[in-house]
PDB file of N, CA and C in Angstrom:
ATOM      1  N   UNK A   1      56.586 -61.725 -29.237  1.00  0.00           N
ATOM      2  CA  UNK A   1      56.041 -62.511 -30.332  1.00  0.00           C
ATOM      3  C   UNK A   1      54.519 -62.475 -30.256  1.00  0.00           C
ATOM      4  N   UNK A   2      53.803 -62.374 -31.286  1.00  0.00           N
ATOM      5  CA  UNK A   2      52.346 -62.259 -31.378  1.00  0.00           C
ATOM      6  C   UNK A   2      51.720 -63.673 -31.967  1.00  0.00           C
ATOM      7  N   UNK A   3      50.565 -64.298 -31.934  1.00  0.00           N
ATOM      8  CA  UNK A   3      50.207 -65.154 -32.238  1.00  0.00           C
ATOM      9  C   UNK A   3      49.160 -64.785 -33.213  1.00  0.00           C
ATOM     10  N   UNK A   4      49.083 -65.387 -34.340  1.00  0.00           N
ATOM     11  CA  UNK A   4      48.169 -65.087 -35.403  1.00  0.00           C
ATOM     12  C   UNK A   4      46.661 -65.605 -34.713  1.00  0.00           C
ATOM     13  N   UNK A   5      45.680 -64.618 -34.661  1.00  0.00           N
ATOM     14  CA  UNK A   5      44.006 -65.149 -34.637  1.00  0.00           C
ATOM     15  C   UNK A   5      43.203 -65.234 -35.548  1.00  0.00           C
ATOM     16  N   UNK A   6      43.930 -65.343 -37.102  1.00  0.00           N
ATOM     17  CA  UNK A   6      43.073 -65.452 -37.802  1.00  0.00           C
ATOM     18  C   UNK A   6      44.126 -66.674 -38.709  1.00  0.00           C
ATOM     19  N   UNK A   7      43.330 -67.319 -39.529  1.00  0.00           N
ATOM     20  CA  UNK A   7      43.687 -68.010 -40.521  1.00  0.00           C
ATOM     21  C   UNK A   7      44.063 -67.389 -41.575  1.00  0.00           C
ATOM     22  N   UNK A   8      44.820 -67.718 -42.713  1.00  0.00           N
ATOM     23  CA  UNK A   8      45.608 -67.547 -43.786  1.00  0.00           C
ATOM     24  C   UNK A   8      44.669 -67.166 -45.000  1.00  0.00           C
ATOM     25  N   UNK A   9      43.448 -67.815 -44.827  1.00  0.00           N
ATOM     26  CA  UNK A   9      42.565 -66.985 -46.101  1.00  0.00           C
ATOM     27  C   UNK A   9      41.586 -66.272 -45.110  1.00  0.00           C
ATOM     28  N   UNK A  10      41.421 -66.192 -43.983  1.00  0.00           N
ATOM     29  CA  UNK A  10      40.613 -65.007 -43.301  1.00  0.00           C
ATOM     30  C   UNK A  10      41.751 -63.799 -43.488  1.00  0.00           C
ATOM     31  N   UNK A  11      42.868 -63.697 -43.388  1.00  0.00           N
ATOM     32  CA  UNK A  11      43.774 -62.647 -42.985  1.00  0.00           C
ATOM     33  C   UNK A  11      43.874 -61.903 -44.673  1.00  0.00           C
ATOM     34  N   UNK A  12      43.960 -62.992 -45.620  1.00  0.00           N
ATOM     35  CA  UNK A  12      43.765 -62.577 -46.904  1.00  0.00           C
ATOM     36  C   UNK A  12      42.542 -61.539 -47.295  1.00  0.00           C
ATOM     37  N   UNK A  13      41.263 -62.216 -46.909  1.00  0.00           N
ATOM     38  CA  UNK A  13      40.107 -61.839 -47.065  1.00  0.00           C
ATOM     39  C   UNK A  13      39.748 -60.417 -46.563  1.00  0.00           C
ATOM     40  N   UNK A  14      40.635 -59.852 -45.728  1.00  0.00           N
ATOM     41  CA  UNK A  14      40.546 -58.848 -44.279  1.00  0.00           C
ATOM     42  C   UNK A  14      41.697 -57.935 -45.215  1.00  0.00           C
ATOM     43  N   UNK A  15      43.080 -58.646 -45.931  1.00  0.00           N
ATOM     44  CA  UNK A  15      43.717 -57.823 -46.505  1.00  0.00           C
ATOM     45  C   UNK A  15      43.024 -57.051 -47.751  1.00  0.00           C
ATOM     46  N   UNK A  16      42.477 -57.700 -48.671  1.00  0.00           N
ATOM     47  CA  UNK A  16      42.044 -57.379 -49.342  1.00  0.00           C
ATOM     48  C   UNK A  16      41.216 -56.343 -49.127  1.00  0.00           C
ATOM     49  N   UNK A  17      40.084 -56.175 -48.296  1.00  0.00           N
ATOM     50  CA  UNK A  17      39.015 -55.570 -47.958  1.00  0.00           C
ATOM     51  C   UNK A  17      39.287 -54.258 -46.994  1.00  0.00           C
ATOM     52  N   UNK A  18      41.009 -54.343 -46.848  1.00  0.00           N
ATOM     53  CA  UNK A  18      41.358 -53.183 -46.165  1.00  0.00           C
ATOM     54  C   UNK A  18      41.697 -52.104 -46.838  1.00  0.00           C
ATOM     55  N   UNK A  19      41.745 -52.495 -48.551  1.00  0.00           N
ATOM     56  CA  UNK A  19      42.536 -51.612 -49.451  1.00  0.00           C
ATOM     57  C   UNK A  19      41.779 -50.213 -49.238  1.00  0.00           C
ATOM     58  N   UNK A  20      42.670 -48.943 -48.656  1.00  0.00           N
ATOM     59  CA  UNK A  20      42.396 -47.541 -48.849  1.00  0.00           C
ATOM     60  C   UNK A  20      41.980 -47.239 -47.599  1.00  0.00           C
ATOM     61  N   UNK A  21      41.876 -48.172 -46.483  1.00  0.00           N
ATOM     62  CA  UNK A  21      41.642 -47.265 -45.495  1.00  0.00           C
ATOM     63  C   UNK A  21      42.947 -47.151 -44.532  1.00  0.00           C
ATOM     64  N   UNK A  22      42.692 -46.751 -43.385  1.00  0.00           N
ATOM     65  CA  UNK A  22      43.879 -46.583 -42.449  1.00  0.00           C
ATOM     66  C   UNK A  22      44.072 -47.384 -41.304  1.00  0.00           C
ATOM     67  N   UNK A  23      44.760 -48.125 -40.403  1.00  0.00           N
ATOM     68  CA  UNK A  23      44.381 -48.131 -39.059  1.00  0.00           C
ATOM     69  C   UNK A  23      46.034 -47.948 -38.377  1.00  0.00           C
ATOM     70  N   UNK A  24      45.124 -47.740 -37.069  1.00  0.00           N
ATOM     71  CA  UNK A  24      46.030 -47.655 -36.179  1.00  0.00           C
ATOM     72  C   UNK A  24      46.349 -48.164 -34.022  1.00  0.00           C
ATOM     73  N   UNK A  25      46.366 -49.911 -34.645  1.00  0.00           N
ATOM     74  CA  UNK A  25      46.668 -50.819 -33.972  1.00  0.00           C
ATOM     75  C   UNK A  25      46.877 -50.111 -32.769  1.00  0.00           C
ATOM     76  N   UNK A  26      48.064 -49.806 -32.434  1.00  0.00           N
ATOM     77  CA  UNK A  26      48.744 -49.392 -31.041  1.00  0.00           C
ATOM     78  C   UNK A  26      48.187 -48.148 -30.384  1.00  0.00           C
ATOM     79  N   UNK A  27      47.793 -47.566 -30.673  1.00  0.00           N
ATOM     80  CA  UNK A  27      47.323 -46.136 -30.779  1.00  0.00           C
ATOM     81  C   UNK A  27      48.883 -45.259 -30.701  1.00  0.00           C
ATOM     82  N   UNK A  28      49.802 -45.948 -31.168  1.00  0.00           N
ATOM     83  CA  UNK A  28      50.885 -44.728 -31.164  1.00  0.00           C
ATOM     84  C   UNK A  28      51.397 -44.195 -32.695  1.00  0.00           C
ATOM     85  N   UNK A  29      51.738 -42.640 -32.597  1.00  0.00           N
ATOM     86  CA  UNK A  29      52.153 -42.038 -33.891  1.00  0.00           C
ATOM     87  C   UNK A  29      51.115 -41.729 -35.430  1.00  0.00           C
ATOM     88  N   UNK A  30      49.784 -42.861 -34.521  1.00  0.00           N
ATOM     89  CA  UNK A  30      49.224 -41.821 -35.885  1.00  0.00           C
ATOM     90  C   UNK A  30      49.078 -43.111 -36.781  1.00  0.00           C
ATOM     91  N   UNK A  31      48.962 -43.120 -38.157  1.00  0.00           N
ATOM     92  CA  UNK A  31      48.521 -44.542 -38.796  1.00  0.00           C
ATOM     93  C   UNK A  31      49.957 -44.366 -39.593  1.00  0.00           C
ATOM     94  N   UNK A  32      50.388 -46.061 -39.852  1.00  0.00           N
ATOM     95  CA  UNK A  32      51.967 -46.368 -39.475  1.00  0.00           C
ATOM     96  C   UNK A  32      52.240 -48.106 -40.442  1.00  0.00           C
ATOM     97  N   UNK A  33      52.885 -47.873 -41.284  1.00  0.00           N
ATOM     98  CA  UNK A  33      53.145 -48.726 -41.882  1.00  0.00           C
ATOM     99  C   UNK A  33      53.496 -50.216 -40.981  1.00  0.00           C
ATOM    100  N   UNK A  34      53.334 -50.079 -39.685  1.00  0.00           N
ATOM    101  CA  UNK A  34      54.557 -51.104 -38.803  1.00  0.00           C
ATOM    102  C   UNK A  34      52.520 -51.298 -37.855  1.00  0.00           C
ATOM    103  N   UNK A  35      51.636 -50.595 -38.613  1.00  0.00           N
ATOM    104  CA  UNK A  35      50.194 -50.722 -37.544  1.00  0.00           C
ATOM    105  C   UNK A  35      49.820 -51.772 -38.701  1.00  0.00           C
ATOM    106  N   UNK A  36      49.722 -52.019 -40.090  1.00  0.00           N
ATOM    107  CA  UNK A  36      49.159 -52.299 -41.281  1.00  0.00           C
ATOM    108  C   UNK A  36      50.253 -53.301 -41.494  1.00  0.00           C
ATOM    109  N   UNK A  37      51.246 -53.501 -41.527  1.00  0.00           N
ATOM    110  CA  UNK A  37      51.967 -54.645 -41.359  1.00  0.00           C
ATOM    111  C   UNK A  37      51.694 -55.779 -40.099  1.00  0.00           C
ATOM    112  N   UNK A  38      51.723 -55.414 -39.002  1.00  0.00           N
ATOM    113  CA  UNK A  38      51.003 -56.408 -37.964  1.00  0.00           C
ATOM    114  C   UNK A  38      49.994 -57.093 -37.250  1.00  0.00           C
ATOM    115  N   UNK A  39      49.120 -56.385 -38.535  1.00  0.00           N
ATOM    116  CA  UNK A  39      47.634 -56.609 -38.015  1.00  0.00           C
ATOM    117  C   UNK A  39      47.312 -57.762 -38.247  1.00  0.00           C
ATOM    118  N   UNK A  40      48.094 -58.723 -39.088  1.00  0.00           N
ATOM    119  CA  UNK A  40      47.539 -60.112 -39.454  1.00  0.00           C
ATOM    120  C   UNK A  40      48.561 -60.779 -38.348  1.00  0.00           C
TER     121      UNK A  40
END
């Protein structure tokens, strides 16, 4: 289980502002729908 470190309109604010790029959280597989889903 992960614990959220950001608040609900910071995580918004961070979603928004992520539109079009990539990341990749874990460093595994490369950039990953399951890296962009858990980042909040």
């Amino acid at each position: 289980m992960v614990n959220a470190v950001m608040t609900k309109n910071e995580f918004l604010v961070w979603l928004n502002n992520s539109i079009g790029k990539q990341y990749d959280f874990d460093g595994w597989y490369g950039y990953q729908c399951y890296d962009y889903a858990n980042a909040g």
